[in-house]
C-alpha atoms as a PDB file:
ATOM      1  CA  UNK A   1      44.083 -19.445  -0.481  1.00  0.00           C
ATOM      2  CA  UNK A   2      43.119 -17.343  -3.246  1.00  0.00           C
ATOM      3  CA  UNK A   3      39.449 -18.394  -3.397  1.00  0.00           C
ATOM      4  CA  UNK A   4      39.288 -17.814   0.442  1.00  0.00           C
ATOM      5  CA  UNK A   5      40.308 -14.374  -0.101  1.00  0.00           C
ATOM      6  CA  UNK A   6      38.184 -13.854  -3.047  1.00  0.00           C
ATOM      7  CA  UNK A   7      34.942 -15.200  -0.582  1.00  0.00           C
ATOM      8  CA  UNK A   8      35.707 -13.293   1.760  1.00  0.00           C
ATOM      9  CA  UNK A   9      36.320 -10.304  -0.065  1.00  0.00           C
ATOM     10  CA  UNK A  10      32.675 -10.873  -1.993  1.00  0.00           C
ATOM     11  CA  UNK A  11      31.156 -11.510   1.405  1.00  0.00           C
ATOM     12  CA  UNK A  12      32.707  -8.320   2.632  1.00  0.00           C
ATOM     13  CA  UNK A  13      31.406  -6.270  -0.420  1.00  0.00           C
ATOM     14  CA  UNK A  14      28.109  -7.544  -0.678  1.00  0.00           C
ATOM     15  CA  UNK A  15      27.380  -7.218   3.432  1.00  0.00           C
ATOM     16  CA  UNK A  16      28.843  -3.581   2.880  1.00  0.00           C
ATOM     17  CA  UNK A  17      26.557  -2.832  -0.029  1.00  0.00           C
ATOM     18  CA  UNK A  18      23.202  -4.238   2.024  1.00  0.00           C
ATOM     19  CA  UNK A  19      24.296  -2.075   5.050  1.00  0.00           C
ATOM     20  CA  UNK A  20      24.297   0.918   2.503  1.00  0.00           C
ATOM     21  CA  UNK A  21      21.300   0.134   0.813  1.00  0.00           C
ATOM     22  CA  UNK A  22      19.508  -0.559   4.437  1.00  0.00           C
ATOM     23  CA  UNK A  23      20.662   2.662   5.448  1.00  0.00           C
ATOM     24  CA  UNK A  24      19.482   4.807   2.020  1.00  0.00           C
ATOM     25  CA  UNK A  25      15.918   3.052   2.602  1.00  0.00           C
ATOM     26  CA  UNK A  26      15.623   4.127   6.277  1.00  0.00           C
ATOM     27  CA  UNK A  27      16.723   7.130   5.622  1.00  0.00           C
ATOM     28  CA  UNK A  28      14.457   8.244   3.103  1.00  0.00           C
ATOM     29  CA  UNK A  29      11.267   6.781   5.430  1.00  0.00           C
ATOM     30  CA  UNK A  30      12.438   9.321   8.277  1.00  0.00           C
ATOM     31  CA  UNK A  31      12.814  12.127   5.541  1.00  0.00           C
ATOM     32  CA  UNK A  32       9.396  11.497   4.377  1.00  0.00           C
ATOM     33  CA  UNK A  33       7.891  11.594   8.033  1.00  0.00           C
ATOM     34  CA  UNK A  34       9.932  14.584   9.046  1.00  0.00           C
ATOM     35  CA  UNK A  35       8.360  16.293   5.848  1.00  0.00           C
ATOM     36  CA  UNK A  36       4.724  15.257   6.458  1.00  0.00           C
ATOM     37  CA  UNK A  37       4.835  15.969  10.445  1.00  0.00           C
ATOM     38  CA  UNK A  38       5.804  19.267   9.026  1.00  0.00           C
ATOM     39  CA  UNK A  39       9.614  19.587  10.374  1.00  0.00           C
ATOM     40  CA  UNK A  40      11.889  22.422   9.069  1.00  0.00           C
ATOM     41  CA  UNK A  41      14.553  20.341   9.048  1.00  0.00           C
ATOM     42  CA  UNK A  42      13.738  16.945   7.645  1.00  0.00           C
ATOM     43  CA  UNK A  43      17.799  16.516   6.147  1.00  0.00           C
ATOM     44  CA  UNK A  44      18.118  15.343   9.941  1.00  0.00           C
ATOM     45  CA  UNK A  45      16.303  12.189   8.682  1.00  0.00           C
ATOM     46  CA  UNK A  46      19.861  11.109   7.085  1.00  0.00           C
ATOM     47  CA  UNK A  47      21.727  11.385  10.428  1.00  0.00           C
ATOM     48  CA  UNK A  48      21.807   7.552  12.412  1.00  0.00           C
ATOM     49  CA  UNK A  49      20.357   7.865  16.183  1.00  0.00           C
ATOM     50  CA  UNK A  50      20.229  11.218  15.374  1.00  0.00           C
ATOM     51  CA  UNK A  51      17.244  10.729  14.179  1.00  0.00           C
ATOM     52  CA  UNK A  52      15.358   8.733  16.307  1.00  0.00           C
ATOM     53  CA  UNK A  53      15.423  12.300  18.715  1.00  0.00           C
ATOM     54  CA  UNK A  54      14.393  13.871  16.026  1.00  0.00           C
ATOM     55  CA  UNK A  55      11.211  11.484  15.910  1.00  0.00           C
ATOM     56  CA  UNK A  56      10.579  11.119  19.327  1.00  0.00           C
ATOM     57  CA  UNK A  57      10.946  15.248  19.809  1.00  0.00           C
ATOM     58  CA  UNK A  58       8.550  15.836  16.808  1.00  0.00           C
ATOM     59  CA  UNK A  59       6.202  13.272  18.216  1.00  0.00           C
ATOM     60  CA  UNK A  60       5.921  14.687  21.787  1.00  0.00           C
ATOM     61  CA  UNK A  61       5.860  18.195  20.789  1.00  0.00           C
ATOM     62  CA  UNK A  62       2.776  19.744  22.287  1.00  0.00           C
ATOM     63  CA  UNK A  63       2.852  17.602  25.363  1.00  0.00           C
ATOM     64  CA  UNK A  64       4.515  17.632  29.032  1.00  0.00           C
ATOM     65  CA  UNK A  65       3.755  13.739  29.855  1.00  0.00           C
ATOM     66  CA  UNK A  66       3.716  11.089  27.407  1.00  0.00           C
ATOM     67  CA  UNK A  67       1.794   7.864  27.438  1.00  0.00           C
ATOM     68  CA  UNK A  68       4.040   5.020  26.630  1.00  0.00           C
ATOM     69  CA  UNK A  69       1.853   2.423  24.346  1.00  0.00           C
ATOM     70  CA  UNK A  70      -1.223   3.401  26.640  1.00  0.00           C
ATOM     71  CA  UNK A  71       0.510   1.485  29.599  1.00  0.00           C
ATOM     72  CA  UNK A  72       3.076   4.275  31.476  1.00  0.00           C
ATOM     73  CA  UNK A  73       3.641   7.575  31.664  1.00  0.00           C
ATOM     74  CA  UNK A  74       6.851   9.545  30.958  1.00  0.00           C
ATOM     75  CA  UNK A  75       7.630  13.065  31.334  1.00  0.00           C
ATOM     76  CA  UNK A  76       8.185  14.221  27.628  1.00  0.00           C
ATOM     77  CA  UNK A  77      12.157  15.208  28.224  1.00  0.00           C
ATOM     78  CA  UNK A  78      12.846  12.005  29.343  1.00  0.00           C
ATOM     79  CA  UNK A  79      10.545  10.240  26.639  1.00  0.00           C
ATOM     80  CA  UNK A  80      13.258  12.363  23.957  1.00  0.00           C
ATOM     81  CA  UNK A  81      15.915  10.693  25.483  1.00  0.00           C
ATOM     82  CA  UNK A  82      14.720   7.201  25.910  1.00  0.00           C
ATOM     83  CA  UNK A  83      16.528   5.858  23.365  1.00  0.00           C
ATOM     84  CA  UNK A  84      19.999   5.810  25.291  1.00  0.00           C
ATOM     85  CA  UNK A  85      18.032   2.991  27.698  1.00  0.00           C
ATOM     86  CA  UNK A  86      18.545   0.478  25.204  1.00  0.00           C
ATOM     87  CA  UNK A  87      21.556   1.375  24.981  1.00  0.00           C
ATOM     88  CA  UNK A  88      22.801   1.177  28.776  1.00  0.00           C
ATOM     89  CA  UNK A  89      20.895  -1.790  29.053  1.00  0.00           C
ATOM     90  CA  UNK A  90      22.451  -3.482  26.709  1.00  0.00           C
ATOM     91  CA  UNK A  91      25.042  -3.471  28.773  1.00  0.00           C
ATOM     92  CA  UNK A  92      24.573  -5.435  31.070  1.00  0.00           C
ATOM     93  CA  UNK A  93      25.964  -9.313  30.926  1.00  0.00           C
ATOM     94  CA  UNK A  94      24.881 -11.976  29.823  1.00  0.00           C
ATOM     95  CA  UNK A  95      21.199 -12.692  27.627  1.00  0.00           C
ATOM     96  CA  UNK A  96      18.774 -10.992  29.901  1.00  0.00           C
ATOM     97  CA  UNK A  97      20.513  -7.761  29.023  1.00  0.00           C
ATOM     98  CA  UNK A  98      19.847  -8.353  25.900  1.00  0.00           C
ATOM     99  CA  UNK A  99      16.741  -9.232  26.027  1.00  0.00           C
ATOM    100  CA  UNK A 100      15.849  -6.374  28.222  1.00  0.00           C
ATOM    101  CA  UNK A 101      17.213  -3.576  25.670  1.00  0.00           C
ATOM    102  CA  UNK A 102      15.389  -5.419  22.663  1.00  0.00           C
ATOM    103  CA  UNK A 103      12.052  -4.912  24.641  1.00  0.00           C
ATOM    104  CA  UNK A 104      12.528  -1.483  25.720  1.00  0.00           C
ATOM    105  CA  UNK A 105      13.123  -1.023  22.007  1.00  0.00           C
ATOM    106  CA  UNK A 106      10.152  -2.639  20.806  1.00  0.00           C
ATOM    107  CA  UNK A 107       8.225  -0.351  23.054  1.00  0.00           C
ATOM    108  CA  UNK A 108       9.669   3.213  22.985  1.00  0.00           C
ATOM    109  CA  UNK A 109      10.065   2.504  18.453  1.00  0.00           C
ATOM    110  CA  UNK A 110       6.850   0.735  18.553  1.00  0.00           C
ATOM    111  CA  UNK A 111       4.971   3.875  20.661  1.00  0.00           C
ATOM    112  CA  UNK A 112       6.919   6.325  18.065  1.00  0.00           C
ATOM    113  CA  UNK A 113       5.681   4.735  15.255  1.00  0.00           C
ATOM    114  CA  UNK A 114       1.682   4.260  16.253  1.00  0.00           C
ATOM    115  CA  UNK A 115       2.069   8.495  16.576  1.00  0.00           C
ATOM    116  CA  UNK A 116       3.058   8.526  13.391  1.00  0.00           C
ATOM    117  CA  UNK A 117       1.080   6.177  11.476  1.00  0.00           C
ATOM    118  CA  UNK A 118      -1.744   7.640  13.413  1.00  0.00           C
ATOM    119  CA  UNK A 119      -0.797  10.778  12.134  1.00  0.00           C
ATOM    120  CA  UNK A 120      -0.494   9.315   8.353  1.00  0.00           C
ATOM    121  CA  UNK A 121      -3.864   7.471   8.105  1.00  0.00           C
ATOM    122  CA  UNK A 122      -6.017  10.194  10.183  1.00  0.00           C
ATOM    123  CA  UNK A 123      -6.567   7.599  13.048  1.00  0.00           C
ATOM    124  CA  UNK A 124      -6.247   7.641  16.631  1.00  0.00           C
ATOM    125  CA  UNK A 125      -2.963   6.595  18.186  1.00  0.00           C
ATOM    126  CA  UNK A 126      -4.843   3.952  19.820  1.00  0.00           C
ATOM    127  CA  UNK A 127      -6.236   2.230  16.881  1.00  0.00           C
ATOM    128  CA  UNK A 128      -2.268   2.043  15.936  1.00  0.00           C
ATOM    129  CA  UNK A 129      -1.002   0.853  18.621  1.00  0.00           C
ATOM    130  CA  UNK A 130      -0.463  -3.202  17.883  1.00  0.00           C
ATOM    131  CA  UNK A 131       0.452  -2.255  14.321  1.00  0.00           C
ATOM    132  CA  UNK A 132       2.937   0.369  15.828  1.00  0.00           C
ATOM    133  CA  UNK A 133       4.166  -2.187  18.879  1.00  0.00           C
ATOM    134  CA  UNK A 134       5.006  -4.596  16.119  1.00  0.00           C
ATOM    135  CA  UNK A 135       6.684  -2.180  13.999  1.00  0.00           C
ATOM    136  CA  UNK A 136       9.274  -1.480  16.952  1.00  0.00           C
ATOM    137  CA  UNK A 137      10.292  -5.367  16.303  1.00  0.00           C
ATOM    138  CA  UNK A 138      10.010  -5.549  12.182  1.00  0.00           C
ATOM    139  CA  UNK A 139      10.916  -1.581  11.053  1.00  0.00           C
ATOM    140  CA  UNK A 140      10.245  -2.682   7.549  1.00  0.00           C
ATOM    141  CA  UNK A 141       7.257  -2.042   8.469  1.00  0.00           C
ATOM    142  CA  UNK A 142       7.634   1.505   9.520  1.00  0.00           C
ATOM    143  CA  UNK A 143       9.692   2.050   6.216  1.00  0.00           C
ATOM    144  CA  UNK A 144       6.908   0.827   3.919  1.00  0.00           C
ATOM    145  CA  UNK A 145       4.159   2.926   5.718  1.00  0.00           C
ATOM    146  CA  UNK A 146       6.387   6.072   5.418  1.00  0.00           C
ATOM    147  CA  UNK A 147       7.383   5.378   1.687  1.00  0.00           C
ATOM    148  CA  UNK A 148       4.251   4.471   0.601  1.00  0.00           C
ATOM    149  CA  UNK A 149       2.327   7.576   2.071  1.00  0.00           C
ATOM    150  CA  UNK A 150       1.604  10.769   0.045  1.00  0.00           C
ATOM    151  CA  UNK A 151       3.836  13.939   0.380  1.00  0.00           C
ATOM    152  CA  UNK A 152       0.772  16.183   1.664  1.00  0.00           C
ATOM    153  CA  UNK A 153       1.308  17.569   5.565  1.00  0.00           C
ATOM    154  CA  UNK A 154      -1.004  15.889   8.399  1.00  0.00           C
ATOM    155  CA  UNK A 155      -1.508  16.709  11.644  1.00  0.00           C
ATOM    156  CA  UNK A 156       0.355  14.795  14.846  1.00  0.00           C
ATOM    157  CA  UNK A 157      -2.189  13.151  16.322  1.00  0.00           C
ATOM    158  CA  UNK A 158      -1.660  12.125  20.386  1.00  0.00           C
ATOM    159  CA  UNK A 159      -2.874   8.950  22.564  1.00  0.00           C
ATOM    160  CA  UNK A 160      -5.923  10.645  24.208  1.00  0.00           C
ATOM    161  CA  UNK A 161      -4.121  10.239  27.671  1.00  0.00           C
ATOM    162  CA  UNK A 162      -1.046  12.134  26.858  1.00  0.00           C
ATOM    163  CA  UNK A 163      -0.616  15.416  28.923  1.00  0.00           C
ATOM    164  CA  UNK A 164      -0.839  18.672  27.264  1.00  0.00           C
END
């Protein structure tokens, strides 16, 4: 019984001290974008979901319609508060909710991120778009793009659709 416990207890530990470690590293990738996008408060980077409005505000500043991935448009309030859809969706019964909120994720993370990597390497948000769409599905992606990027400010670029 005591060697049950003891697994458990290590399996408990170590699980708690990846969650902490996964949430250091992620937080310190949306500090460093919040910094070079030029935000005045880039603490908010530490703050879970928190910061994902942060990210999608900073990244639709400037517009009034958004171009999601180059395939729809979204007025840029609701495009800030996207990130509930997931969310709701996930909701609903059974796999297909599932699968529906993991998608929506993938897109709304994966349009974020092409803004900002865009932004990073002085590109067009188009030329970032399949790195960005597969960054919504593997964020370790987004994490070593943001760490791995100098400290100096850039400019938020936009998909040449959006409306400004």
């Amino acid at each position: 019984m005591e060697l049950v416990l003891a697994m458990f207890g290590s399996f408990f530990i170590g699980t708690l001290l990846l969650c902490v470690a996964l949430y250091v590293i992620s937080s310190l990738s949306f500090v460093k974008v919040f910094k070079k996008l030029g935000y005045q408060s880039p603490g908010f980077g530490w703050i879970p979901i928190f910061n994902i409005f942060v990210l999608a505000t900073i990244v639709s500043t400037g517009t009034t319609k958004v171009k999601v991935l180059g395939a729809f448009e979204l007025d840029t309030t609701i495009y800030r508060f996207l990130w509930l859809l997931p969310i709701v969706i996930g909701f609903i019964p059974g796999s297909f909710g599932t699968l529906l909120s993991i998608a929506f994720t993938i897109l709304y993370y994966g349009d974020m991120y092409s803004r900002v990597y865009a932004s990073i390497d002085n590109t067009s948000v188009e030329e970032q778009t399949a790195i960005g769409a597969v960054s919504g599905f593997i964020s370790i992606i987004f994490v070593f793009k943001a760490l791995s990027a100098n400290d100096d400010l850039v400019q938020l670029r936009y998909r040449a659709d959006d409306v400004h």
